[in-house]
N, C-alpha and C. Protein backbone atom coordinates (compact mmCIF):
# COMPACT_ATOMS: atom_id res chain seq x y z
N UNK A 1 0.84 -1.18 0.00
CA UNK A 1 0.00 0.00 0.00
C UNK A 1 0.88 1.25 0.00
N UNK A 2 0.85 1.96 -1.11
CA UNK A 2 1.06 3.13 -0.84
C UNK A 2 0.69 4.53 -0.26
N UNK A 3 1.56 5.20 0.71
CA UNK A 3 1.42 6.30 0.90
C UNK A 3 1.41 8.09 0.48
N UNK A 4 0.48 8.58 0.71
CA UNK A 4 0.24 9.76 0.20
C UNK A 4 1.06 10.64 1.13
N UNK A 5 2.63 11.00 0.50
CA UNK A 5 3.47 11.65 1.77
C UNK A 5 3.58 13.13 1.45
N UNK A 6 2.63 13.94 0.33
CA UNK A 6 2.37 15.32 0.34
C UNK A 6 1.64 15.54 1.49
N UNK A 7 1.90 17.16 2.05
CA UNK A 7 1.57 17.71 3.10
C UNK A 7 -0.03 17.95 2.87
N UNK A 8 -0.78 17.36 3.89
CA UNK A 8 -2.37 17.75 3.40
C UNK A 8 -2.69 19.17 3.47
N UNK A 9 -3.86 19.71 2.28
CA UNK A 9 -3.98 20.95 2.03
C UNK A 9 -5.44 21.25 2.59
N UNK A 10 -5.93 22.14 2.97
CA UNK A 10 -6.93 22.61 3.63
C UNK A 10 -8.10 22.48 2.35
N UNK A 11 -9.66 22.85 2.21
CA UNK A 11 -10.42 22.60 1.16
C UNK A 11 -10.02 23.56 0.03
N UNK A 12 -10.07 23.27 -1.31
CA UNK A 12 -9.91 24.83 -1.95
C UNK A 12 -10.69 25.97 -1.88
N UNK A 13 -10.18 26.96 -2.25
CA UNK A 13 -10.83 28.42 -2.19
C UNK A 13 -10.63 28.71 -3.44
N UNK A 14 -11.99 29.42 -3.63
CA UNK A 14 -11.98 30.01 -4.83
C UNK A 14 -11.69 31.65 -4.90
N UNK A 15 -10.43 32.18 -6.13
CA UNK A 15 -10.01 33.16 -5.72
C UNK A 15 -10.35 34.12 -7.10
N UNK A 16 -10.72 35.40 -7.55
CA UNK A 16 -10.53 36.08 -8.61
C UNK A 16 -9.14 36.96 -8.79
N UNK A 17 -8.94 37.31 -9.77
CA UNK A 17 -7.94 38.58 -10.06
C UNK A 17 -8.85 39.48 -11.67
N UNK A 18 -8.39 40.25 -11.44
CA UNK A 18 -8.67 41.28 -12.32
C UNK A 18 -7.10 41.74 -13.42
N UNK A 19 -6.87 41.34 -14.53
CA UNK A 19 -6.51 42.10 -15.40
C UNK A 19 -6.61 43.16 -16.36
N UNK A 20 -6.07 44.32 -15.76
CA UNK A 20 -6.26 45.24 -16.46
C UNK A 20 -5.54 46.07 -17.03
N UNK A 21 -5.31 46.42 -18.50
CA UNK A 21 -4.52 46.86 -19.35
C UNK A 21 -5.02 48.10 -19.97
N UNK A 22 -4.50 49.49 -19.76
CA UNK A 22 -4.65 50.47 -19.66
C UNK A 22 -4.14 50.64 -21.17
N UNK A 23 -4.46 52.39 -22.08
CA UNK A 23 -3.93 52.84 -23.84
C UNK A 23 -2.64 52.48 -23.90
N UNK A 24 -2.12 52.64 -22.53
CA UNK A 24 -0.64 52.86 -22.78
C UNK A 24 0.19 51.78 -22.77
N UNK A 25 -0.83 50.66 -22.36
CA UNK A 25 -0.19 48.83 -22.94
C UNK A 25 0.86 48.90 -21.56
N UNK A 26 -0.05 49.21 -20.21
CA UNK A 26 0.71 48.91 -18.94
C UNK A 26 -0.30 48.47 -18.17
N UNK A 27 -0.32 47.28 -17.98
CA UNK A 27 -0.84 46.33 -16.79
C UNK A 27 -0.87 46.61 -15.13
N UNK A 28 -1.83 46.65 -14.72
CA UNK A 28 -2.02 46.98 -13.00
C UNK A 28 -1.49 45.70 -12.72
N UNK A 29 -0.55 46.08 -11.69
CA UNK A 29 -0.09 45.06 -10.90
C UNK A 29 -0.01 45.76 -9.26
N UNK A 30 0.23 44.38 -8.38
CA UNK A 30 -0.20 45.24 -6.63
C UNK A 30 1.33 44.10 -6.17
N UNK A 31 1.30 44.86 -5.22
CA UNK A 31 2.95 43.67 -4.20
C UNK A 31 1.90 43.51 -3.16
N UNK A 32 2.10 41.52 -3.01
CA UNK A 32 1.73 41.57 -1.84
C UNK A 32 1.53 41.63 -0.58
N UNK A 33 1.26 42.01 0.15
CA UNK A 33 1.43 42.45 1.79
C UNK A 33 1.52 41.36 2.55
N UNK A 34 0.98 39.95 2.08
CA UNK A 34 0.48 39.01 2.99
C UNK A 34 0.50 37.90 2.39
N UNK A 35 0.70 36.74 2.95
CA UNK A 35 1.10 35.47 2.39
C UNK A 35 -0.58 35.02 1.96
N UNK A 36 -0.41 34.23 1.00
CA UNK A 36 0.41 33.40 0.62
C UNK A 36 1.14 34.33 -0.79
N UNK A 37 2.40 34.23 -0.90
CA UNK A 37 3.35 34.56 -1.88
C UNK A 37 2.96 36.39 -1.84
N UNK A 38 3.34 36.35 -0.27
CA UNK A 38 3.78 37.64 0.60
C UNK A 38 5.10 38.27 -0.62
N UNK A 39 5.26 39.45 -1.01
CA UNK A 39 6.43 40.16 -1.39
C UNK A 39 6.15 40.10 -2.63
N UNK A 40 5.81 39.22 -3.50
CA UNK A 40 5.64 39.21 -4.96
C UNK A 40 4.38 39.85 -5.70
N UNK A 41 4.70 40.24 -6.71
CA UNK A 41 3.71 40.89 -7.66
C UNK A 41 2.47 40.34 -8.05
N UNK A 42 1.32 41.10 -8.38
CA UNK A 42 0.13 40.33 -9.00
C UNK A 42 -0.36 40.90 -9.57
N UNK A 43 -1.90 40.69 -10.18
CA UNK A 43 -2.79 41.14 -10.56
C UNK A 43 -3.68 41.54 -9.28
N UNK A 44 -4.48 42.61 -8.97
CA UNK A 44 -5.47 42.85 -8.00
C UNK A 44 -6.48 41.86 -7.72
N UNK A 45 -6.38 41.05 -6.85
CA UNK A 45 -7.44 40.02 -6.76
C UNK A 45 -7.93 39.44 -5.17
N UNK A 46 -8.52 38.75 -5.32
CA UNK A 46 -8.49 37.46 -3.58
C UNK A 46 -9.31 36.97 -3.28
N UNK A 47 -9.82 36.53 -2.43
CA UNK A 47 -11.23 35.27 -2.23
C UNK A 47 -12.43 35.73 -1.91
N UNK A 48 -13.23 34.32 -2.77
CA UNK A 48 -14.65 34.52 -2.73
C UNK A 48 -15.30 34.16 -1.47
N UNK A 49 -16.20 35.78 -1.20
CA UNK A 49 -16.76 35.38 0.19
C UNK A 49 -18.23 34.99 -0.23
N UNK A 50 -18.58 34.30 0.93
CA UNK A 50 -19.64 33.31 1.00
C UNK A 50 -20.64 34.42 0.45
N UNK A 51 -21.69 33.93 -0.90
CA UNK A 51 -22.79 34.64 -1.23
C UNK A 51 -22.32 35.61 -2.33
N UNK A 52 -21.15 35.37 -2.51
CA UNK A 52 -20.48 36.78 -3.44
C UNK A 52 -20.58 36.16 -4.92
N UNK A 53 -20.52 36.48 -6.01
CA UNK A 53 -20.95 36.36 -7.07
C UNK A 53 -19.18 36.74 -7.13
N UNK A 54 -18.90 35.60 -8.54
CA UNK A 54 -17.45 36.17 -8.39
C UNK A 54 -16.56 37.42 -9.05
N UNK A 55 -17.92 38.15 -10.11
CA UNK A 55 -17.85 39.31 -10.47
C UNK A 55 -17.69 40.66 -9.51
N UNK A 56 -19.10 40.29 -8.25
CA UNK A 56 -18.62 41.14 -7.44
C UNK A 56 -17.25 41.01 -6.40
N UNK A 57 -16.65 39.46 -6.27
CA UNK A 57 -15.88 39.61 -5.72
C UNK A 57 -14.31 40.55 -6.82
N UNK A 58 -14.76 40.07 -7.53
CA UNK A 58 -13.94 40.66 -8.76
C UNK A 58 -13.47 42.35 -8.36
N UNK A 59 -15.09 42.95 -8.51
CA UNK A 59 -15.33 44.53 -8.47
C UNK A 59 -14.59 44.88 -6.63
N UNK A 60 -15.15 43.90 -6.17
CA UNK A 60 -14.51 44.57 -4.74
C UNK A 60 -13.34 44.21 -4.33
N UNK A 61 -12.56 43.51 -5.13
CA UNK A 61 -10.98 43.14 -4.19
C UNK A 61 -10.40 44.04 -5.24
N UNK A 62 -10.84 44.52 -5.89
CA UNK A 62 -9.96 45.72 -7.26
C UNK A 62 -9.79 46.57 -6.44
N UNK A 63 -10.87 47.13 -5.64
CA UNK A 63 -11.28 48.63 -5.23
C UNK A 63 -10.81 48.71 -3.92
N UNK A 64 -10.90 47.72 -3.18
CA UNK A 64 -10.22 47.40 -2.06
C UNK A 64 -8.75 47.66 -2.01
N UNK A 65 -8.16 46.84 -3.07
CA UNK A 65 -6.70 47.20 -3.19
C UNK A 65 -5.99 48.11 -3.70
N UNK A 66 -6.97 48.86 -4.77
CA UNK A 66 -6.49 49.67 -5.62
C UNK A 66 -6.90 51.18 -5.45
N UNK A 67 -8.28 51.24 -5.19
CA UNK A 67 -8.83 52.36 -5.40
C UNK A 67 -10.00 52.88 -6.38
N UNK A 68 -9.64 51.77 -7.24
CA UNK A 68 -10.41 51.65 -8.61
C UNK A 68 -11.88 51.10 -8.88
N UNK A 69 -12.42 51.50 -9.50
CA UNK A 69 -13.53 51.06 -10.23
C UNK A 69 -13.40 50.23 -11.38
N UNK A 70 -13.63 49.00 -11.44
CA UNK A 70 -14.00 48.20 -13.07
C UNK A 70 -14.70 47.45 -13.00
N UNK A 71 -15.34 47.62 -14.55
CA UNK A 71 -16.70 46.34 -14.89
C UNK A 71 -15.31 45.16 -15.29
N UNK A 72 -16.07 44.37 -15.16
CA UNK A 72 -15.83 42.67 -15.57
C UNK A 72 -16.17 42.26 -16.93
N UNK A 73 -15.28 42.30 -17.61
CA UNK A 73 -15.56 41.95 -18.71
C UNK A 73 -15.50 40.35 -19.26
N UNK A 74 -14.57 39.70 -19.22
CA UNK A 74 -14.69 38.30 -19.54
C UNK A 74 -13.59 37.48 -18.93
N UNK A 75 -13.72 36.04 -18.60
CA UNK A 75 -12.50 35.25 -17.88
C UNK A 75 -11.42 35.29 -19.08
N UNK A 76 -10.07 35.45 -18.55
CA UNK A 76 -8.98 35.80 -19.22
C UNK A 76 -7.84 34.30 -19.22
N UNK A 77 -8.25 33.56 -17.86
CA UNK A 77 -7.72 32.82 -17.17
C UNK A 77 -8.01 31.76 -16.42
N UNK A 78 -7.73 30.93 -15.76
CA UNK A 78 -8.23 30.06 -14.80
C UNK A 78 -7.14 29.21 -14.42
N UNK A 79 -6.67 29.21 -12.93
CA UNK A 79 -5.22 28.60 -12.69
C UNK A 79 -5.48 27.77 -11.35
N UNK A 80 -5.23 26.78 -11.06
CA UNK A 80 -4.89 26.08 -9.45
C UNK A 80 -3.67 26.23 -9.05
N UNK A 81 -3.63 26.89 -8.17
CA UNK A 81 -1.86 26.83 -6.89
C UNK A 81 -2.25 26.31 -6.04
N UNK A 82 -1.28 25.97 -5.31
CA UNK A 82 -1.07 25.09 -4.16
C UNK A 82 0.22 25.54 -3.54
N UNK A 83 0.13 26.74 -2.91
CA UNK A 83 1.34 27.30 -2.19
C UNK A 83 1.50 27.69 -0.43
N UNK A 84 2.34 27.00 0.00
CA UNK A 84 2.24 27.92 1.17
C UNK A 84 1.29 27.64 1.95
N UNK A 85 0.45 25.68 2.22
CA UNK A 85 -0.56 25.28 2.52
C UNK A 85 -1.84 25.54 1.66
N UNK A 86 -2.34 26.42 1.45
CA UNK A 86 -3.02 26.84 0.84
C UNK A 86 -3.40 26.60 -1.11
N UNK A 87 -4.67 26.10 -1.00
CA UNK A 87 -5.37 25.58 -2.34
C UNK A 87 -5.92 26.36 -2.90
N UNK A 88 -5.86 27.14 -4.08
CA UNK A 88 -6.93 28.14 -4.49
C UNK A 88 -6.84 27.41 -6.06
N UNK A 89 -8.09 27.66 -6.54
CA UNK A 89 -8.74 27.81 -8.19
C UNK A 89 -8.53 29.02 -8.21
N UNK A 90 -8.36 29.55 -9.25
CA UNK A 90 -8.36 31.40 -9.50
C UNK A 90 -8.97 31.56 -10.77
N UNK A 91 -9.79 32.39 -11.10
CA UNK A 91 -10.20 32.70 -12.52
C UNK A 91 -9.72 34.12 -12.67
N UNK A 92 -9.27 34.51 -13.60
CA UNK A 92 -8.69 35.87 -13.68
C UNK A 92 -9.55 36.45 -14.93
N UNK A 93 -10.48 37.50 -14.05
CA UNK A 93 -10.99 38.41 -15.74
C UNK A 93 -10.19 39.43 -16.32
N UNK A 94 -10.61 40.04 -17.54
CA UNK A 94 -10.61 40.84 -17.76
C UNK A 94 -11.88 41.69 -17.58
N UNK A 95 -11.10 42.95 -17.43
CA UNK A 95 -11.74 44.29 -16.05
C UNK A 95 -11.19 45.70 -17.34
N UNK A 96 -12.07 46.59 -17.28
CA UNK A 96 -11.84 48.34 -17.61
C UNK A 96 -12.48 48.73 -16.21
N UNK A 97 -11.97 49.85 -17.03
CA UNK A 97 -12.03 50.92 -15.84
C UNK A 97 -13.35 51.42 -16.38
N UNK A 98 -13.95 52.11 -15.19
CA UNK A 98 -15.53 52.58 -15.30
C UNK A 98 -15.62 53.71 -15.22
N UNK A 99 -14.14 54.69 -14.49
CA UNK A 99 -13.69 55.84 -15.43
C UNK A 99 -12.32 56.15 -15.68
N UNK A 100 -12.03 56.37 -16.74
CA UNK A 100 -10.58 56.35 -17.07
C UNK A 100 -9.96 57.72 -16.68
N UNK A 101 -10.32 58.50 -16.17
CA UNK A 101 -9.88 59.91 -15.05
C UNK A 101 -9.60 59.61 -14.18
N UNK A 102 -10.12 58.21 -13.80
CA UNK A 102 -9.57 58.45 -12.34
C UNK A 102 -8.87 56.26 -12.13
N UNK A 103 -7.22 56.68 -12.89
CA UNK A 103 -6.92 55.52 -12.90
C UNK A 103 -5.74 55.51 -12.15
N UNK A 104 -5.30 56.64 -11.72
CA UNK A 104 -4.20 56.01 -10.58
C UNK A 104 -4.53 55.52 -9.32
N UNK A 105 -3.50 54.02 -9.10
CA UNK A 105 -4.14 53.50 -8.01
C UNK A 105 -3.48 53.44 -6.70
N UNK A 106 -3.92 53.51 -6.17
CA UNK A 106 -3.68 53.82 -4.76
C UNK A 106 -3.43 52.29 -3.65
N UNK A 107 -2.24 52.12 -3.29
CA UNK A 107 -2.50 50.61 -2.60
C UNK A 107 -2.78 50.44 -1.35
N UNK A 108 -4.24 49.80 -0.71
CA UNK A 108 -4.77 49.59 0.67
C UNK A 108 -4.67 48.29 0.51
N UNK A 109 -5.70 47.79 1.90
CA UNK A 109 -6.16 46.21 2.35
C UNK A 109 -5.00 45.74 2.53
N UNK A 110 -4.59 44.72 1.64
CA UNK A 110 -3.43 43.80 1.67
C UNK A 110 -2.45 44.16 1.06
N UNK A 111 -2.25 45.36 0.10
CA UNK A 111 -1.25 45.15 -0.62
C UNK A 111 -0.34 46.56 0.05
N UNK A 112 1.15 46.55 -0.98
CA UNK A 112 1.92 47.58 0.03
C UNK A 112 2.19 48.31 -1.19
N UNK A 113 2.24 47.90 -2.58
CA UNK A 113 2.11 49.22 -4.00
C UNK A 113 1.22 48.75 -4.76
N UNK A 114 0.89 49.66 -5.40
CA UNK A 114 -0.35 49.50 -6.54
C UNK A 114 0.34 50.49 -7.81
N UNK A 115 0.55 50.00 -9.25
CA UNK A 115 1.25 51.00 -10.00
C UNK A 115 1.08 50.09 -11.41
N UNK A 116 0.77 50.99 -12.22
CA UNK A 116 0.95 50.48 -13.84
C UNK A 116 2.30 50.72 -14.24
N UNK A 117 2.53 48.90 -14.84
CA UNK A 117 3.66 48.69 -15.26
C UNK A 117 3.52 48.75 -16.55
N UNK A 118 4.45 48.88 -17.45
CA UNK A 118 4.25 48.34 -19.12
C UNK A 118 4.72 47.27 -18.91
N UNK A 119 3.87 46.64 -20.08
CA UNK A 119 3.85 45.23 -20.77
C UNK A 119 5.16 44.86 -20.71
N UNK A 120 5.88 45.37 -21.24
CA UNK A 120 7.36 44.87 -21.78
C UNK A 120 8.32 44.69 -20.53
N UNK A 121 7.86 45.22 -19.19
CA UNK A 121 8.95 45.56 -18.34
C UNK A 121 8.22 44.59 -16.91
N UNK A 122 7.29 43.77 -17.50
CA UNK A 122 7.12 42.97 -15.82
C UNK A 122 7.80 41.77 -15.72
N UNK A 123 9.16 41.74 -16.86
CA UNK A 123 10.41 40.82 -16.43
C UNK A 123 10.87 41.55 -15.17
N UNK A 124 10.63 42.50 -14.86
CA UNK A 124 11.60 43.27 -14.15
C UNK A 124 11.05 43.15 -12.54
N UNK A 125 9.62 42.50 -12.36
CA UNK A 125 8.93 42.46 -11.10
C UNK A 125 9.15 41.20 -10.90
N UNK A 126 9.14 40.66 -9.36
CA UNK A 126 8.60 39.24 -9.11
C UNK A 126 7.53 39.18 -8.93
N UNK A 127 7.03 38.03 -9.99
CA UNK A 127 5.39 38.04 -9.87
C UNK A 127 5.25 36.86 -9.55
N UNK A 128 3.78 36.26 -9.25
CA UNK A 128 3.56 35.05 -8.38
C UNK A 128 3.67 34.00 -9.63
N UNK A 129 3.60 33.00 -9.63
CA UNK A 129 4.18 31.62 -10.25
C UNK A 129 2.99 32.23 -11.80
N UNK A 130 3.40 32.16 -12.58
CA UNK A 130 2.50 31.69 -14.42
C UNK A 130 1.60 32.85 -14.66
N UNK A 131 1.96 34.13 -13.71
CA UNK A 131 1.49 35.22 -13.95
C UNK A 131 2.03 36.14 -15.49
N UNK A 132 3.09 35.91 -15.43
CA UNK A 132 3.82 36.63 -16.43
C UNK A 132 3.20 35.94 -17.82
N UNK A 133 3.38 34.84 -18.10
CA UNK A 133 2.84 33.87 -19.30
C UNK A 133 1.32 34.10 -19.65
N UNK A 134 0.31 34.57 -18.26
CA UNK A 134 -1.03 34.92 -18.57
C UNK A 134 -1.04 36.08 -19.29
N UNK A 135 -0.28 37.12 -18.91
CA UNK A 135 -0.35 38.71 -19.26
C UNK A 135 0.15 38.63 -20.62
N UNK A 136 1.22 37.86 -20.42
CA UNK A 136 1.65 38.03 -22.27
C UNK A 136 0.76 36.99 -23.13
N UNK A 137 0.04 36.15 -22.89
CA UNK A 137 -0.94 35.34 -23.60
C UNK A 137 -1.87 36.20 -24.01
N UNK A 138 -2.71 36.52 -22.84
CA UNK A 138 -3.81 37.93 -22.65
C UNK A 138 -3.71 39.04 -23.61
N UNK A 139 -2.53 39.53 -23.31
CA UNK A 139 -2.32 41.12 -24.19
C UNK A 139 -2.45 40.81 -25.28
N UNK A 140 -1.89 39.61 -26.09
CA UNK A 140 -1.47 39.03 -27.29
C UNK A 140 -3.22 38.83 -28.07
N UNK A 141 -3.64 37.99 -27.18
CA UNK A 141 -5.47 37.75 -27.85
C UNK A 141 -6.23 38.85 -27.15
N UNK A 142 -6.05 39.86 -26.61
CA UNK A 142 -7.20 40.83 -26.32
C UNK A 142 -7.99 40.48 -25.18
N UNK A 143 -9.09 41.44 -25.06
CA UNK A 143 -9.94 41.08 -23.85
C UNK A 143 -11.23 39.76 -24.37
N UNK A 144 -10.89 39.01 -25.24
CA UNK A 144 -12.03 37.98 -25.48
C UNK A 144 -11.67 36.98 -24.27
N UNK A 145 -12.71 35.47 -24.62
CA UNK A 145 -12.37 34.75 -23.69
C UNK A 145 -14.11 34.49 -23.30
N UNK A 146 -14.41 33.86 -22.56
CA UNK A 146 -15.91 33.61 -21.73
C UNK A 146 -16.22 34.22 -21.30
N UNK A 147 -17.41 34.73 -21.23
CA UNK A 147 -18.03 35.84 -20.96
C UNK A 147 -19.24 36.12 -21.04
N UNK A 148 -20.20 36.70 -19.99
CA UNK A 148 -21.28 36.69 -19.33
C UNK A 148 -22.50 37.40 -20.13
N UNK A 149 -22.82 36.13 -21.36
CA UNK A 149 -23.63 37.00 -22.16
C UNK A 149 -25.05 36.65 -21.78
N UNK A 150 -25.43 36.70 -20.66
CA UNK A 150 -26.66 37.07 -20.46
C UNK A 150 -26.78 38.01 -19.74
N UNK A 151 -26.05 38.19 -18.76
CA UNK A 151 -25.68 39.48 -17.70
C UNK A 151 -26.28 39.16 -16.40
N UNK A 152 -26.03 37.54 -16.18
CA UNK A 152 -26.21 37.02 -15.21
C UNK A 152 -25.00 37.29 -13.78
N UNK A 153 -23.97 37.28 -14.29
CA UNK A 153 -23.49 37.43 -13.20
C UNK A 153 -22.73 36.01 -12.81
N UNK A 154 -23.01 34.83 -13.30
CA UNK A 154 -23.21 33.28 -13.10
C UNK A 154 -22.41 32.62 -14.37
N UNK A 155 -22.85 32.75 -15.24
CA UNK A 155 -22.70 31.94 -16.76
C UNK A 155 -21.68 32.47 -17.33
N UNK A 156 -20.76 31.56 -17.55
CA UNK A 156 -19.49 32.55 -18.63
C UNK A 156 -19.14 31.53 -19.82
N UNK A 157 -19.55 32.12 -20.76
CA UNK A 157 -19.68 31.15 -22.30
C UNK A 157 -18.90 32.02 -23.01
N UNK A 158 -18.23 30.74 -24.07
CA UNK A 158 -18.01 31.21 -25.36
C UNK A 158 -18.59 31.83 -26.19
């Protein structure tokens, strides 16, 4: 009989992030304040609370961290980690801004900066594990992807 000698992981959590890519082809990214993968770069995102629709969790961990306002436009992404104890699914949308006057962001909650990077230069950040490969996949095909064409809130289709 064999043994299962990985460290057991708690249930998963389901987590969003928001990608968002501004005229000037520079990506919001936040450092994080707090583990799991404390110090490294991301997209604005974090977990779904009980009853939350994951659009609104979407809209509120943006604004939380950032300052910002954005609609949800379509899933960009969808990743499982397993870091640091911790299990998360993540779906990452794509997000605009709901006004583009008011896009500098400001970093609260969890994070310790909030700042648009360009595209070309987030070799230069540590970002959390297959982040970098999404953004340059992403930028490359646009904001398509699944997406909530009934305006449910729920359903994300091709």
């Amino acid at each position: 009989m064999q043994h299962n000698t990985n460290p057991p992981f708690p249930e998963p959590m389901i987590g969003v992030g928001g990608l968002l890519v501004n005229r000037k082809n520079q990506v919001l990214l936040i450092k994080r304040d707090k583990p799991p993968a404390q110090g490294l770069w991301s997209v604005p995102g974090g977990k779904l609370e009980a009853g939350e629709s994951l659009i609104e969790c979407c809209r509120r961990e943006i604004e939380e961290e950032t300052g910002l306002e954005v609609n949800v436009l379509s899933i960009a992404a969808v990743v499982e980690r397993r870091i640091e104890n911790v299990h998360y699914v993540i779906i990452d949308f794509w997000v605009e801004l709901v006004d583009e006057q008011n896009s500098i962001p400001v970093a609260a909650s969890d994070v310790s900066e909030a700042r648009w990077v360009e595209l070309e230069k987030i070799g230069d950040y540590p970002l959390v594990t297959g982040l970098s490969e999404i953004i340059q996949r992403a930028a490359l095909k646009g904001s398509g992807g699944l997406s909530d064409k009934g305006f449910t809130g729920t359903d994300f289709i091709l």
